[in-house]
Protein backbone atom coordinates (compact mmCIF):
# COMPACT_ATOMS: atom_id res chain seq x y z
CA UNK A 1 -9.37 8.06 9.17
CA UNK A 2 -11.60 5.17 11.14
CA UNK A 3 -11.06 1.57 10.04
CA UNK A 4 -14.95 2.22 8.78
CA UNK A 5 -13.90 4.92 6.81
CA UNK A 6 -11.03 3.17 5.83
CA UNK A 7 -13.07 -0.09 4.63
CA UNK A 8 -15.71 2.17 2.74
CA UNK A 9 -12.49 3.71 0.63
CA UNK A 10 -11.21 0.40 -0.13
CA UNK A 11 -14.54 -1.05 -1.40
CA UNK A 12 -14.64 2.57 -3.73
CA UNK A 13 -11.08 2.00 -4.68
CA UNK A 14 -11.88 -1.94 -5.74
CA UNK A 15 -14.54 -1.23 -7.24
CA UNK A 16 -13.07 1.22 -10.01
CA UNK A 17 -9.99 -1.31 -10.36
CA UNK A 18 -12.49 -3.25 -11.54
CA UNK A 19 -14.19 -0.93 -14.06
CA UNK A 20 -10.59 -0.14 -14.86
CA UNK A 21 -9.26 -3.78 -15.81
CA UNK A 22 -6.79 -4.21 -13.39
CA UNK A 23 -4.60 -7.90 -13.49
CA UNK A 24 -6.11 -9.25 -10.02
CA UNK A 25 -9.98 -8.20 -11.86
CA UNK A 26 -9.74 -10.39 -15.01
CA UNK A 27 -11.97 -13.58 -14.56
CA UNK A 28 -10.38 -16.61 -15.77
CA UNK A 29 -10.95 -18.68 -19.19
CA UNK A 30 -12.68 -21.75 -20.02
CA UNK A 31 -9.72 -23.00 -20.64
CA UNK A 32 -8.59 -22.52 -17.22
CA UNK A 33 -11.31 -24.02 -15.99
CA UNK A 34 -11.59 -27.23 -17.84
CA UNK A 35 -7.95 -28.24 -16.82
CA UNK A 36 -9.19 -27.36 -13.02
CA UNK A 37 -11.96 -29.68 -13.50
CA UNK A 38 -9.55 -32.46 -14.96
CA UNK A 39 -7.57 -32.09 -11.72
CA UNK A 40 -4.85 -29.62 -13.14
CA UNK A 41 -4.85 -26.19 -11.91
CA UNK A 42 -2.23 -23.41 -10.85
CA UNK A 43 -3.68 -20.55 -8.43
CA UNK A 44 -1.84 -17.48 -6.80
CA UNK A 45 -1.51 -16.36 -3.42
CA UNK A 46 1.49 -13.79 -4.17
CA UNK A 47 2.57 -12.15 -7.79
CA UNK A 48 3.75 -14.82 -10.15
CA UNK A 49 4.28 -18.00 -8.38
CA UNK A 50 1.45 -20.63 -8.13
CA UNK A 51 0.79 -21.72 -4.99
CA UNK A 52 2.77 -25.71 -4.49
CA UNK A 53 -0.09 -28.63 -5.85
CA UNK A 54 1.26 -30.35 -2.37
CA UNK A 55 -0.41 -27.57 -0.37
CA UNK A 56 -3.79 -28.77 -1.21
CA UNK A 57 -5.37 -31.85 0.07
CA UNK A 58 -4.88 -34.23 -3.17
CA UNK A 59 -8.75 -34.57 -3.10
CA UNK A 60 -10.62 -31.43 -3.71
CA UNK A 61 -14.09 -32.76 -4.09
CA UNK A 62 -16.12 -31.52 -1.40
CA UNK A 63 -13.68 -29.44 0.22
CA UNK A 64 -15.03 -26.12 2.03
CA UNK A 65 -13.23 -23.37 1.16
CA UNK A 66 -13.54 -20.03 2.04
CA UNK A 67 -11.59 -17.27 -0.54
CA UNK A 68 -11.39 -14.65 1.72
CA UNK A 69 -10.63 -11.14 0.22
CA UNK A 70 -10.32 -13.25 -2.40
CA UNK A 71 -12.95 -11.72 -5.17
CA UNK A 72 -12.08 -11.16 -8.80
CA UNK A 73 -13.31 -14.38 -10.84
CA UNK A 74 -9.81 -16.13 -10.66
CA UNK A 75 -8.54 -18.25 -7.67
CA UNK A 76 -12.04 -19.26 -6.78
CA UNK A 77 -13.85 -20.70 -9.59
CA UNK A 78 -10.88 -22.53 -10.22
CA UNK A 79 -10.99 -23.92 -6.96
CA UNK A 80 -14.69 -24.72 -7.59
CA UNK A 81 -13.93 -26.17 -11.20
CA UNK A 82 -11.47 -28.61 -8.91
CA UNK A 83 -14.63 -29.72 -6.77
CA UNK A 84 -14.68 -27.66 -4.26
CA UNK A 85 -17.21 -25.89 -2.40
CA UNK A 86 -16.22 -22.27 -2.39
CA UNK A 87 -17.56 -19.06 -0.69
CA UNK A 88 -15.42 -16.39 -1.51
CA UNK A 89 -16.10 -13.45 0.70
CA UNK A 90 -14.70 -9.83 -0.69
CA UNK A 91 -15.77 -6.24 0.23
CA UNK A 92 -16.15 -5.45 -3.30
CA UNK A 93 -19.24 -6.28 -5.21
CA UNK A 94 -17.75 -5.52 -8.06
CA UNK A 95 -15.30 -8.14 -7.59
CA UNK A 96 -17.64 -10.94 -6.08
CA UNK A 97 -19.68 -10.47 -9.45
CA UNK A 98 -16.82 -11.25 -11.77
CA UNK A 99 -16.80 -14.75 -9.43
CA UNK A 100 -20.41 -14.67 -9.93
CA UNK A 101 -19.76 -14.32 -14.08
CA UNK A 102 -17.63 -17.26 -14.02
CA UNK A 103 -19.62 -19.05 -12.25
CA UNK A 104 -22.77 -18.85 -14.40
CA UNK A 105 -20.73 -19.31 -17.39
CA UNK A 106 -19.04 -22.52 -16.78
CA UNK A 107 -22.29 -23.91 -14.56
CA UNK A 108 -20.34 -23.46 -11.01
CA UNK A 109 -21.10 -24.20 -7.64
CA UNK A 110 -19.53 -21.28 -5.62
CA UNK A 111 -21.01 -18.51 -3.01
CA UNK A 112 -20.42 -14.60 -3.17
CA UNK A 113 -20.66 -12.87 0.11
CA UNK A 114 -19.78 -9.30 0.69
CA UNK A 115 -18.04 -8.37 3.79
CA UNK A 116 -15.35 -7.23 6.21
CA UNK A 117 -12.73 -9.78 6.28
CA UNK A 118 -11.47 -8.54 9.81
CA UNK A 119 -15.41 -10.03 10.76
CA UNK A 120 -16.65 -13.37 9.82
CA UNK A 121 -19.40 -13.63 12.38
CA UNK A 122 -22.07 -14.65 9.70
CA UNK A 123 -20.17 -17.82 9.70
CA UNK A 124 -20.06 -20.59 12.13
CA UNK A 125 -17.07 -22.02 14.29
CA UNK A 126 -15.40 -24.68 12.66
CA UNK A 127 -16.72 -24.29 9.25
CA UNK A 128 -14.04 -24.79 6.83
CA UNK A 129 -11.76 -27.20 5.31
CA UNK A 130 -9.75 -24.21 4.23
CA UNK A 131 -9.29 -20.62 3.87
CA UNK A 132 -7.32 -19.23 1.02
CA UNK A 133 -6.62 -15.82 1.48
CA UNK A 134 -4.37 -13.53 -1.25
CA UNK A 135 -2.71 -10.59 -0.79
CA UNK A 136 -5.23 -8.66 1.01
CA UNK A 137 -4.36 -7.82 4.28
CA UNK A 138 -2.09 -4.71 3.10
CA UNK A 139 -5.40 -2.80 3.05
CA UNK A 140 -6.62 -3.44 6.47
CA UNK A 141 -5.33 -1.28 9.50
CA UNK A 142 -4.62 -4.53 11.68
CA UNK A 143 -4.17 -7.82 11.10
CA UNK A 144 -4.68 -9.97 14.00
CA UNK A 145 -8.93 -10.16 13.70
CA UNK A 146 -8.61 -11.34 10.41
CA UNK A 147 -6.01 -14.49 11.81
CA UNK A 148 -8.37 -15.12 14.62
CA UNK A 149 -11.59 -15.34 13.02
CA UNK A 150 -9.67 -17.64 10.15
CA UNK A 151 -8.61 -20.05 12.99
CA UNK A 152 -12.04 -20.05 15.02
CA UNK A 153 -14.40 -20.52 11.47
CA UNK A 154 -11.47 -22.97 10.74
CA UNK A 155 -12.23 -26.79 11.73
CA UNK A 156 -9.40 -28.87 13.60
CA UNK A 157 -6.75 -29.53 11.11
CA UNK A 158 -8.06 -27.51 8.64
CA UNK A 159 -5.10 -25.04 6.43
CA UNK A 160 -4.82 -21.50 6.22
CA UNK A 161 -3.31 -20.40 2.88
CA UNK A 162 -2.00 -16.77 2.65
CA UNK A 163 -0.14 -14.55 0.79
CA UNK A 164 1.39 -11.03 1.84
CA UNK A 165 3.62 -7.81 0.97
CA UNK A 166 7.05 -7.77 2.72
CA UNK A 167 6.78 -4.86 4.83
CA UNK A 168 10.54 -3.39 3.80
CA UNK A 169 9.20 -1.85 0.75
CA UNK A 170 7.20 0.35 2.77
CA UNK A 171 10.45 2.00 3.86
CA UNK A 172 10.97 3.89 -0.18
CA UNK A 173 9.40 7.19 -1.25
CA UNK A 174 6.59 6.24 -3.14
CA UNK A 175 7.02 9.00 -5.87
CA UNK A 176 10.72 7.90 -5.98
CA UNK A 177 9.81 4.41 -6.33
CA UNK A 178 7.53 4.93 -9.54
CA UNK A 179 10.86 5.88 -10.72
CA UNK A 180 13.23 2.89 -10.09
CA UNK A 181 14.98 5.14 -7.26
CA UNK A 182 14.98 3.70 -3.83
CA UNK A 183 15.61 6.05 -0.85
CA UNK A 184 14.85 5.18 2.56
CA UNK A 185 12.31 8.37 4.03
CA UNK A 186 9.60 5.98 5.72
CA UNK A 187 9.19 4.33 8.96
CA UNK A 188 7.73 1.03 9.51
CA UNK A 189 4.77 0.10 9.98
CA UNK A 190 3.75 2.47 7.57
CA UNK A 191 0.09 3.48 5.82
CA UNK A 192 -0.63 5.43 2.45
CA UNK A 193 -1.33 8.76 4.25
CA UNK A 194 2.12 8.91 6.01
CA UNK A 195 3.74 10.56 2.75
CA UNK A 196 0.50 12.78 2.38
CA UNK A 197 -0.32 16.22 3.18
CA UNK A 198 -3.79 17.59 4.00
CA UNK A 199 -4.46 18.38 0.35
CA UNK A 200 -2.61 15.50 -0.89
CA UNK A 201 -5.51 13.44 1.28
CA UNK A 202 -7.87 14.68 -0.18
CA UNK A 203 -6.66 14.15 -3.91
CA UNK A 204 -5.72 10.76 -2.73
CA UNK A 205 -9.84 10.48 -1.88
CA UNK A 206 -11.17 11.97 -4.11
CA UNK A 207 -8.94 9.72 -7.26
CA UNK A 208 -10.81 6.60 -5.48
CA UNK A 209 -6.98 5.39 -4.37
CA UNK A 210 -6.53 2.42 -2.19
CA UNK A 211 -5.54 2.69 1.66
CA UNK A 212 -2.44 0.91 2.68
CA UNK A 213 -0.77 -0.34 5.44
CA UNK A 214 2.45 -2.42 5.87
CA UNK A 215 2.11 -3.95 8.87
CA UNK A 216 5.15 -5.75 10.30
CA UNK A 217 6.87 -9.20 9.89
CA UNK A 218 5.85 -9.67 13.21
CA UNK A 219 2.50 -9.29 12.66
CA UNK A 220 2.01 -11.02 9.80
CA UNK A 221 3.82 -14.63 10.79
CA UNK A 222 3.67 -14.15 14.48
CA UNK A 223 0.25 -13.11 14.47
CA UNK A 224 -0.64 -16.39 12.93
CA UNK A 225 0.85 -18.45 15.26
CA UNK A 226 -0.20 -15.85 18.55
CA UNK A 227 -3.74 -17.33 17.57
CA UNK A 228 -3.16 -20.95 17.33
CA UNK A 229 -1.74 -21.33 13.54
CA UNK A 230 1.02 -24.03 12.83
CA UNK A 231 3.76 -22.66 10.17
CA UNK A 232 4.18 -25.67 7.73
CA UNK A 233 5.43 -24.32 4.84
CA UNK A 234 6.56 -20.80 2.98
CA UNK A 235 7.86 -19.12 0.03
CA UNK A 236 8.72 -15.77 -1.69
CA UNK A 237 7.81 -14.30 -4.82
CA UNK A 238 8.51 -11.65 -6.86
CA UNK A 239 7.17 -9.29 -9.78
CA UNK A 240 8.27 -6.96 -12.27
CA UNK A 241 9.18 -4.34 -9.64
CA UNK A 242 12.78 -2.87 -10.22
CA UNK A 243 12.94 -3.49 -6.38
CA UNK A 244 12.89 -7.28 -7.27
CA UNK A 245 16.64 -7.65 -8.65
CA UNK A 246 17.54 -7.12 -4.83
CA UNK A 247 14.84 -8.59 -2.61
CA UNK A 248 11.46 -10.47 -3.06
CA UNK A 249 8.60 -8.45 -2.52
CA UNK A 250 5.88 -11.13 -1.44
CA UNK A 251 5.74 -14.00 0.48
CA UNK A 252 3.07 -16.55 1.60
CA UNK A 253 2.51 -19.24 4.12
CA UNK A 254 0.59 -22.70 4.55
CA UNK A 255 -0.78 -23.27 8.13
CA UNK A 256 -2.89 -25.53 9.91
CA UNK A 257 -5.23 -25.29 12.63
């Protein structure tokens, strides 16, 4: 499959999580805004963990931030509710309009674009304060565009927050792994069609499943710095995975440009 292929499949697939409720579509309360706007606020870039207060400039007011991949009406209307101004940028629309809900609920200033996060062109060099980016890359073929157009719409000094899978659970049989059983059948990097037959594709299509890939450790922290990126800060974070009682599962790094 193409990486355009691959991008429309993902948009399908985000789309019906959405429809379907899933945790990383649920906007956030009132509540959780009103504490953001009185300076308290917790976001995620991983599972469980919020991301460190100390990671953010202490003044958010008129910080521009771009939430890349970063749709779902959670990390950025909070940011926004903590003065910033926020774009977030997704390739689902049906997760840019639960941003979009927030924000006309609680009176918000914040900016939905739809896109490719592995192109940014729309956006001008040195053009953010920030850019906060989730766990996203795992459904993108390669990561590398996606650090170099964060660094170049980055200005000097600016951070790069972001949050990813650790490849080595790539390495389990999925079907196994739904079942708390962890054999080693894959090799690294690894994408969702590699345990797939022809038909099994085509179900996989057809059920409006996500694409994705594992990348490598290499690519995911020395990618960053390949580009330009400074490695201030990191931590790892787990979930409710059985795999979790031996390793963490996610990880995410601070940078600056």
């Amino acid at each position: 499959m193409n990486d355009g292929k691959v991008i429309i499949q993902n948009e399908i697939a985000w789309d019906k999580r959405v429809n379907d409720g899933m945790c990383w579509t649920v906007p956030v309360t009132s509540e959780d805004i009103e504490k953001a706007r009185n300076g308290v606020f917790g976001i995620k870039l991983t599972a469980i963990k919020n991301v460190p207060r100390d990671w953010f400039p202490q003044k958010m007011k008129g910080l521009k931030i771009l939430c890349l991949a970063c749709g779902g009406g959670q990390q950025a209307p909070i940011l926004a509710a903590a003065g910033a101004n926020v774009t977030v940028f997704d390739i689902s629309l049906n997760q840019l309009k639960q941003d979009e809900f927030v924000a006309s609920r609680e009176s918000l200033n914040l900016k939905t674009v739809q896109g490719d996060m592995c192109d940014l062109s729309q956006f001008n060099n040195n053009s953010f304060d920030m850019v906060y980016c989730p766990v996203s890359v795992t459904y993108i073929p390669d990561v590398l565009p996606v650090f170099k157009e964060s660094y170049r719409v980055l200005k000097k000094g600016g951070l790069f927050l972001f949050g990813a899978v650790n490849p080595f659970i790539y390495l389990f049989n999925g079907e196994k792994w739904d079942k708390d059983i962890f054999e080693v059948t894959n090799k690294l990097p690894f994408n969702s069609f590699d345990e797939l037959y022809e038909k099994g594709i085509e179900d996989f299509i057809r059920d409006k499943n996500a694409i994705k890939y594992s990348h490598t450790l290499e690519a995911l922290i020395g990618g960053q710095t390949k580009v330009g990126f400074l490695i201030t800060n990191f931590y790892e974070d787990v979930d409710s995975d059985k795999i979790c009682e031996y390793s963490a599962k996610y990880f995410a790094t601070k940078a600056i440009k």
